[in-house]
N, C-alpha and C. Protein backbone atom coordinates (compact mmCIF):
# COMPACT_ATOMS: atom_id res chain seq x y z
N UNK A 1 1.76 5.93 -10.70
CA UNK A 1 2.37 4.63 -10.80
C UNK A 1 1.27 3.59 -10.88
N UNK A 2 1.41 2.71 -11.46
CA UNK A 2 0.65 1.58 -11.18
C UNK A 2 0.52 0.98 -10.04
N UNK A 3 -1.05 0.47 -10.18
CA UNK A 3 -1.35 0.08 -8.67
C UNK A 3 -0.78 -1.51 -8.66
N UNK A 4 -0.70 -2.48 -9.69
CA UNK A 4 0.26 -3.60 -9.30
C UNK A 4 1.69 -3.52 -9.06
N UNK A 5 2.34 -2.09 -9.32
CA UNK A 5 3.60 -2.51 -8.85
C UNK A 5 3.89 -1.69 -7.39
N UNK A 6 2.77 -1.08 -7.12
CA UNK A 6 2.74 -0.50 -6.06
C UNK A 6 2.78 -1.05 -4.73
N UNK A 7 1.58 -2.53 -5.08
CA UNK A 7 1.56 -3.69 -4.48
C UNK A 7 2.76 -4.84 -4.50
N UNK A 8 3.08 -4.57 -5.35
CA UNK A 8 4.49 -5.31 -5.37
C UNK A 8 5.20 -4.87 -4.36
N UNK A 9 5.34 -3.50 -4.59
CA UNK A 9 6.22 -3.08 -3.54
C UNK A 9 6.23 -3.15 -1.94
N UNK A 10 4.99 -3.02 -1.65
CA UNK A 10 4.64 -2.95 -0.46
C UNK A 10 4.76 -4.56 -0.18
N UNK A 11 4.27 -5.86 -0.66
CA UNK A 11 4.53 -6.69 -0.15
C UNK A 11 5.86 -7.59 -0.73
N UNK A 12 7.38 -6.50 -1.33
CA UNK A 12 8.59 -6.81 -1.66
C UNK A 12 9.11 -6.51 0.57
N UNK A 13 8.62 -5.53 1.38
CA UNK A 13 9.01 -4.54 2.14
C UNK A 13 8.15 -5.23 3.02
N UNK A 14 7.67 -6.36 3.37
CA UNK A 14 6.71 -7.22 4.24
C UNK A 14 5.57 -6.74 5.03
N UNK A 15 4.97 -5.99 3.64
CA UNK A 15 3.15 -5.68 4.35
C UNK A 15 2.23 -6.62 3.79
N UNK A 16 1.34 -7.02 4.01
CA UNK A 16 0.45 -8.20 3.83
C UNK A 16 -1.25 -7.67 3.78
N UNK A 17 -1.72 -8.49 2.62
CA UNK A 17 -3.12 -8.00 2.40
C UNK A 17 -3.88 -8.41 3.87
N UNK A 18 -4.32 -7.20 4.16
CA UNK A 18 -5.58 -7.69 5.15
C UNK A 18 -7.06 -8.06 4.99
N UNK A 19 -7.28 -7.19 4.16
CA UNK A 19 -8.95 -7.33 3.66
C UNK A 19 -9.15 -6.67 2.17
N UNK A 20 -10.40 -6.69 1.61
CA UNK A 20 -10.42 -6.30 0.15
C UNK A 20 -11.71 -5.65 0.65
N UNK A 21 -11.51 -4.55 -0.11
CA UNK A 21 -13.04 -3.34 0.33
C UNK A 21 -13.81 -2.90 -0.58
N UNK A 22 -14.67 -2.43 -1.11
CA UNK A 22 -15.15 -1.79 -2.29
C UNK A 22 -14.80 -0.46 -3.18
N UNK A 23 -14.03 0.14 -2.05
CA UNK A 23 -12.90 0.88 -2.94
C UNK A 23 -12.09 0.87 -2.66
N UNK A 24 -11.30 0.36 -1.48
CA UNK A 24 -9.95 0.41 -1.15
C UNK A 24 -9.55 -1.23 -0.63
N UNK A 25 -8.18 -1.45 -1.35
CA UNK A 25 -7.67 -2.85 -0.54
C UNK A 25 -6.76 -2.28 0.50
N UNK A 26 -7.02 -3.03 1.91
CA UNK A 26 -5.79 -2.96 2.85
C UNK A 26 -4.78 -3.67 3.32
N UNK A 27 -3.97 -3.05 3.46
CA UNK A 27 -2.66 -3.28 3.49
C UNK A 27 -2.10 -3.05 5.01
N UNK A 28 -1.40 -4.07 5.74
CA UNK A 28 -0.93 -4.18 7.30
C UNK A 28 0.61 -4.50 6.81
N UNK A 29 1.16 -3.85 7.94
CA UNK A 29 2.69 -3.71 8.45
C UNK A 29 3.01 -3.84 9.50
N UNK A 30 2.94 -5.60 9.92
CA UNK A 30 3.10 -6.13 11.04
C UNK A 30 3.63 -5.68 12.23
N UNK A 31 4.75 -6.00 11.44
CA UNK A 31 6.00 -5.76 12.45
C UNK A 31 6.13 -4.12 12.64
N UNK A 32 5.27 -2.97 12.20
CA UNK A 32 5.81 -1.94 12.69
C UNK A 32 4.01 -1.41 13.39
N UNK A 33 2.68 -2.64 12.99
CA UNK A 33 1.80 -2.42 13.41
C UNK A 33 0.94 -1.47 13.06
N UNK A 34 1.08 -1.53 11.64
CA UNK A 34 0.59 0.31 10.74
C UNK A 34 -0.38 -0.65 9.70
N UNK A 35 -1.47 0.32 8.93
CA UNK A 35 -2.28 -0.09 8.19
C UNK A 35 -2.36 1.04 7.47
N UNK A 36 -3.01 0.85 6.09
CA UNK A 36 -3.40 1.79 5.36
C UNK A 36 -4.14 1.26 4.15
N UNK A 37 -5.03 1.80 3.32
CA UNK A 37 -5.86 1.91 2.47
C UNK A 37 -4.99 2.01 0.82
N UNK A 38 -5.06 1.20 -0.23
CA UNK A 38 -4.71 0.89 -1.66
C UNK A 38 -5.79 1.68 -2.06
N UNK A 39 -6.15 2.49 -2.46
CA UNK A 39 -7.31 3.01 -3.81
C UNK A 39 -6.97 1.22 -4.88
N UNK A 40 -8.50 0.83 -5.22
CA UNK A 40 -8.84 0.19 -6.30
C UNK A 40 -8.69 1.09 -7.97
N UNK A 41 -7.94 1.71 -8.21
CA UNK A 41 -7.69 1.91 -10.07
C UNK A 41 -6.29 1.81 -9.84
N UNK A 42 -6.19 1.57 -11.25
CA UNK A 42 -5.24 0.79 -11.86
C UNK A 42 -4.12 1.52 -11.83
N UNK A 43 -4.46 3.44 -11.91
CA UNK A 43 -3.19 4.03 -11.37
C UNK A 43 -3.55 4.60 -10.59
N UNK A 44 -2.35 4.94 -9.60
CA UNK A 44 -2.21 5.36 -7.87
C UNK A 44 -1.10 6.70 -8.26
N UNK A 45 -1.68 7.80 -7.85
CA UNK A 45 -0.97 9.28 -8.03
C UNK A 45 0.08 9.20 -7.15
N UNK A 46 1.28 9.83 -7.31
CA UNK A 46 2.60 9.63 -7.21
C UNK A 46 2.62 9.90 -5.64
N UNK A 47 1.78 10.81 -5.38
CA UNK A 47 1.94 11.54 -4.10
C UNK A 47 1.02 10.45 -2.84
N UNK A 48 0.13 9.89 -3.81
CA UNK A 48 -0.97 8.75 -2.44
C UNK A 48 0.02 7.43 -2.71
N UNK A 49 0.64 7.47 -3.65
CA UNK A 49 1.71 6.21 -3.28
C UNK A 49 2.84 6.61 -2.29
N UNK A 50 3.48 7.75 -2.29
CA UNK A 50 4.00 7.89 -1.29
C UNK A 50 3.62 8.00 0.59
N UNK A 51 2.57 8.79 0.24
CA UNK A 51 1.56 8.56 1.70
C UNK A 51 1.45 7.33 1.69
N UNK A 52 1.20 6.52 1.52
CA UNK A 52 0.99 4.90 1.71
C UNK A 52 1.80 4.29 2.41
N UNK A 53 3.06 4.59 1.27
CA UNK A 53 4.49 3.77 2.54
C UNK A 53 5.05 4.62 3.22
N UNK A 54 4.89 6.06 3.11
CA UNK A 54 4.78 6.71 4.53
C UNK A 54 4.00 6.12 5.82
N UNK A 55 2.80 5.79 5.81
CA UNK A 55 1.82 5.36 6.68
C UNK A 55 2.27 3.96 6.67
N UNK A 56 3.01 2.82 5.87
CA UNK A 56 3.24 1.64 6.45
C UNK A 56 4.85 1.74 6.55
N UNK A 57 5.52 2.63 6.81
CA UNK A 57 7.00 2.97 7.45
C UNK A 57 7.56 2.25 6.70
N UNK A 58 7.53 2.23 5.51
CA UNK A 58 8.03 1.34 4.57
C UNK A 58 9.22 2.31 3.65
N UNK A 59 10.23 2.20 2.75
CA UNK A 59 10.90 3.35 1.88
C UNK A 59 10.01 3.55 0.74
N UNK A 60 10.04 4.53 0.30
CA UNK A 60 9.21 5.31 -0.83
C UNK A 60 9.64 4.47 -2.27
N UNK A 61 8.63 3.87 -3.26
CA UNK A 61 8.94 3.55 -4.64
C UNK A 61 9.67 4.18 -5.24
């Protein structure tokens, strides 16, 4: 999937950029207090997009 709509998604589901890294942007989930790591390219493999909003308790794209 693409990594902008990936980001879409995650902050459609109220996670919020925390910091920008040299290979990974992060991503916080306040209200459930979870963080996790964006890979920087442009596409994000189906399966680390799902680990993602697994890890920010978010529903799956």
């Amino acid at each position: 999937m693409k990594r902008l709509d990936l980001i879409r998604h995650l902050e459609r589901h109220g996670c919020e950029l925390l910091r920008e890294g040299g290979n990974h942007t992060i991503y916080v989930n306040r209200a459930a207090k979870k963080v996790s790591a964006v890979p920087r390219h442009r596409e994000v493999i189906e399966f680390t997009a799902r680990k993602i909003c697994k890890d920010l308790e978010i529903p799956r794209p």
